[in-house]
C-alpha atoms as a PDB file:
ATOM      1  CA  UNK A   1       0.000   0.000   0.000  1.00  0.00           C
ATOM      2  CA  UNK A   2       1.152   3.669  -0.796  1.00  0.00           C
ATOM      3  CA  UNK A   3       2.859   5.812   2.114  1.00  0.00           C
ATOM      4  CA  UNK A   4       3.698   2.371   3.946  1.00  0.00           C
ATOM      5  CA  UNK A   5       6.942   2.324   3.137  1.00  0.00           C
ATOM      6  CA  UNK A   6       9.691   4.401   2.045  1.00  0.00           C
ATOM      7  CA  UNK A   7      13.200   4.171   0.756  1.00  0.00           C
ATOM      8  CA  UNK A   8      16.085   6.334   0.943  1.00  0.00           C
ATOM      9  CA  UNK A   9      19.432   6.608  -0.325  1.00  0.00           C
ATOM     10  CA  UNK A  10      21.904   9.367  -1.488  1.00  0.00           C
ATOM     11  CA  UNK A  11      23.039  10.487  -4.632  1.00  0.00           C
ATOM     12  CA  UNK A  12      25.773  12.440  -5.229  1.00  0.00           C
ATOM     13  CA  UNK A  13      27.491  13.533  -8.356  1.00  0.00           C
ATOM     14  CA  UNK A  14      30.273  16.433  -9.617  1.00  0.00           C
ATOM     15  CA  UNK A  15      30.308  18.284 -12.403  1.00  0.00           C
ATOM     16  CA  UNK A  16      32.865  20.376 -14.408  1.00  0.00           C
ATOM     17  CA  UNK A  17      32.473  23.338 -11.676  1.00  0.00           C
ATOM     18  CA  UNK A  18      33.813  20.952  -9.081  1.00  0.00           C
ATOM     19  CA  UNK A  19      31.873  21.358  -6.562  1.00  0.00           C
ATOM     20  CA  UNK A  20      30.206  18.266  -5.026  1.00  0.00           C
ATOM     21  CA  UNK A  21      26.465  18.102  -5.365  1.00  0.00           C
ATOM     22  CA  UNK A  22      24.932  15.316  -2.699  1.00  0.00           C
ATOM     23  CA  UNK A  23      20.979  15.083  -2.348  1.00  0.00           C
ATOM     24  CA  UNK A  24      19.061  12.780  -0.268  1.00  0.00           C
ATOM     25  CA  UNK A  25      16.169  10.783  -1.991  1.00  0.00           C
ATOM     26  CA  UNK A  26      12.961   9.250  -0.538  1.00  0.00           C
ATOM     27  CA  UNK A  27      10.760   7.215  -2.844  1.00  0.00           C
ATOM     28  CA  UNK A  28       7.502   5.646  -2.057  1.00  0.00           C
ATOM     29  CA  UNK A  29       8.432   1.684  -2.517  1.00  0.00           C
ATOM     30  CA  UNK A  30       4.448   0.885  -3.621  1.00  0.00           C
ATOM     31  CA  UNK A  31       4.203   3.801  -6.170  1.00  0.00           C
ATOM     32  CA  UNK A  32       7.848   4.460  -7.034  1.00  0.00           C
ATOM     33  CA  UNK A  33       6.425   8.520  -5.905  1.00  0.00           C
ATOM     34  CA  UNK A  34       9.143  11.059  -5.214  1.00  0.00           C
ATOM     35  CA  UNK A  35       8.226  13.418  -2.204  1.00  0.00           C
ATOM     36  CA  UNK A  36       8.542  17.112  -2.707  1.00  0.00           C
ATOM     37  CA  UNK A  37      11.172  19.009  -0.868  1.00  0.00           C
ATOM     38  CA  UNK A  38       8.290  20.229   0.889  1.00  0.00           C
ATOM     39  CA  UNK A  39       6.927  16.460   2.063  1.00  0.00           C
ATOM     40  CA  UNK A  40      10.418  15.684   2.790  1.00  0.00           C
ATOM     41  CA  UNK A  41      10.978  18.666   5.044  1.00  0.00           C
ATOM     42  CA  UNK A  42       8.031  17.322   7.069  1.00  0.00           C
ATOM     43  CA  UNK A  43       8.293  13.591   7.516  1.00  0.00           C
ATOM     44  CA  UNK A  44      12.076  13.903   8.359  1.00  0.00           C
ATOM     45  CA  UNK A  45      11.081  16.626  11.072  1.00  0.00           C
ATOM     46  CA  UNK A  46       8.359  14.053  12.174  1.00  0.00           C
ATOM     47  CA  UNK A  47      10.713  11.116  12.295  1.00  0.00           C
ATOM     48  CA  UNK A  48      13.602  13.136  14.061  1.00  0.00           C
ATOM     49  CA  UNK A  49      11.291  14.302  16.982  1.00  0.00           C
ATOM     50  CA  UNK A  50       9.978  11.014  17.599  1.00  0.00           C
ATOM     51  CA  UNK A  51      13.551   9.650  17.240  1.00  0.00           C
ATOM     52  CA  UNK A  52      14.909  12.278  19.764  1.00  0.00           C
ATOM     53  CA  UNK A  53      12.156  12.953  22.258  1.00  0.00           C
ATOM     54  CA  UNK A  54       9.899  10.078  22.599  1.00  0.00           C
ATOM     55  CA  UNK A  55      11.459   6.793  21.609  1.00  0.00           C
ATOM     56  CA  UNK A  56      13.698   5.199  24.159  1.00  0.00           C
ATOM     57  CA  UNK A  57      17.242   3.832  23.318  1.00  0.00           C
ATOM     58  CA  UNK A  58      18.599   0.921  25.503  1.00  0.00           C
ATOM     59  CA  UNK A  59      21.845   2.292  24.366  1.00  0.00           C
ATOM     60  CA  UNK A  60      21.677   5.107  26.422  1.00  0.00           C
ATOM     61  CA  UNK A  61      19.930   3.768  29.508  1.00  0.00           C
ATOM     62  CA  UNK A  62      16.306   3.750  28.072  1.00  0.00           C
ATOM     63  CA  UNK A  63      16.118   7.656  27.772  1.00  0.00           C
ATOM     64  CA  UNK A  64      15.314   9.631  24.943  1.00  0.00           C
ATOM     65  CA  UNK A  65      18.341  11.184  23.152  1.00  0.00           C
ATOM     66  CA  UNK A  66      16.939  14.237  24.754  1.00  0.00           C
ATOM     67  CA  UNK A  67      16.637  13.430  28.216  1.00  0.00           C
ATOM     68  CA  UNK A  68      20.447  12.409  28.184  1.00  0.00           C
ATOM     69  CA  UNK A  69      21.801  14.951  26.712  1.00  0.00           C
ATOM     70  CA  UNK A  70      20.089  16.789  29.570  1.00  0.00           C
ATOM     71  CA  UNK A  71      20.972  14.974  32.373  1.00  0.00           C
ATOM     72  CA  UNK A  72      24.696  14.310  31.002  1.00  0.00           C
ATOM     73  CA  UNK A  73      25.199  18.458  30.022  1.00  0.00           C
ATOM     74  CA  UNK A  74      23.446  19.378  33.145  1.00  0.00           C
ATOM     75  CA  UNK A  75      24.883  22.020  36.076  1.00  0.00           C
ATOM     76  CA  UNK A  76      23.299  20.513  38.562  1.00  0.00           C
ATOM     77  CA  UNK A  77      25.531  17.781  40.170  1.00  0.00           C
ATOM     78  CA  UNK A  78      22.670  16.319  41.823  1.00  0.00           C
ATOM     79  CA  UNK A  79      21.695  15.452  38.168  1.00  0.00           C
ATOM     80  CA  UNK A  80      25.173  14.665  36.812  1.00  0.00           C
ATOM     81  CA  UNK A  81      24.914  12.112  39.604  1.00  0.00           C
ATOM     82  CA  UNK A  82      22.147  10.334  38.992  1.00  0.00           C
ATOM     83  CA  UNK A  83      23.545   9.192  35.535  1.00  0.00           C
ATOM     84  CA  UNK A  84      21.894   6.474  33.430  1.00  0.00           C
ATOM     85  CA  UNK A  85      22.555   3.001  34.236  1.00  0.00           C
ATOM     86  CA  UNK A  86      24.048   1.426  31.269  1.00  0.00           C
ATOM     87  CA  UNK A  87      23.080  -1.916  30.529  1.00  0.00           C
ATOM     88  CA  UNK A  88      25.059  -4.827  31.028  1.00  0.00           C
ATOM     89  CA  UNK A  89      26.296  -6.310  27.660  1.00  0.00           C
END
């Protein structure tokens, strides 16, 4: 079904000028559909909130990217203290 699944990849190329030209591309793997700079611009804001703010990483102690940053860059050494518990590998 359309808008279930997407693929990306990078293309990159140079021409006589020199200078390196490198554009991400997102297709639509049901209807082979491009997204507009402007779609693209909006899922890949949607996915990095969600990535960053509200879904978990066991990597960093089950906090958000977010949350760690905060508690790792914080002034407060009460909160520096209480650092994440990294898993056991």
């Amino acid at each position: 079904m359309t808008n279930e699944r997407w693929s990306m990849d990078f293309m990159s190329d140079q021409p006589y000028s020199g200078c390196a030209i490198r554009i991400m591309t997102l297709v639509d793997n049901y209807s082979r559909e491009s997204l507009s700079v402007d779609d693209t611009h909006e899922k890949i804001n949607a996915w990095r909130e969600q990535y960053n703010c509200e879904r978990p990483h066991s990597s960093l102690g089950n906090l958000t990217p977010e949350e760690f940053a905060r508690r790792v860059f914080s002034a407060d050494p009460a909160v520096r203290a209480a650092q994440v518990q990294w898993p056991v590998r």
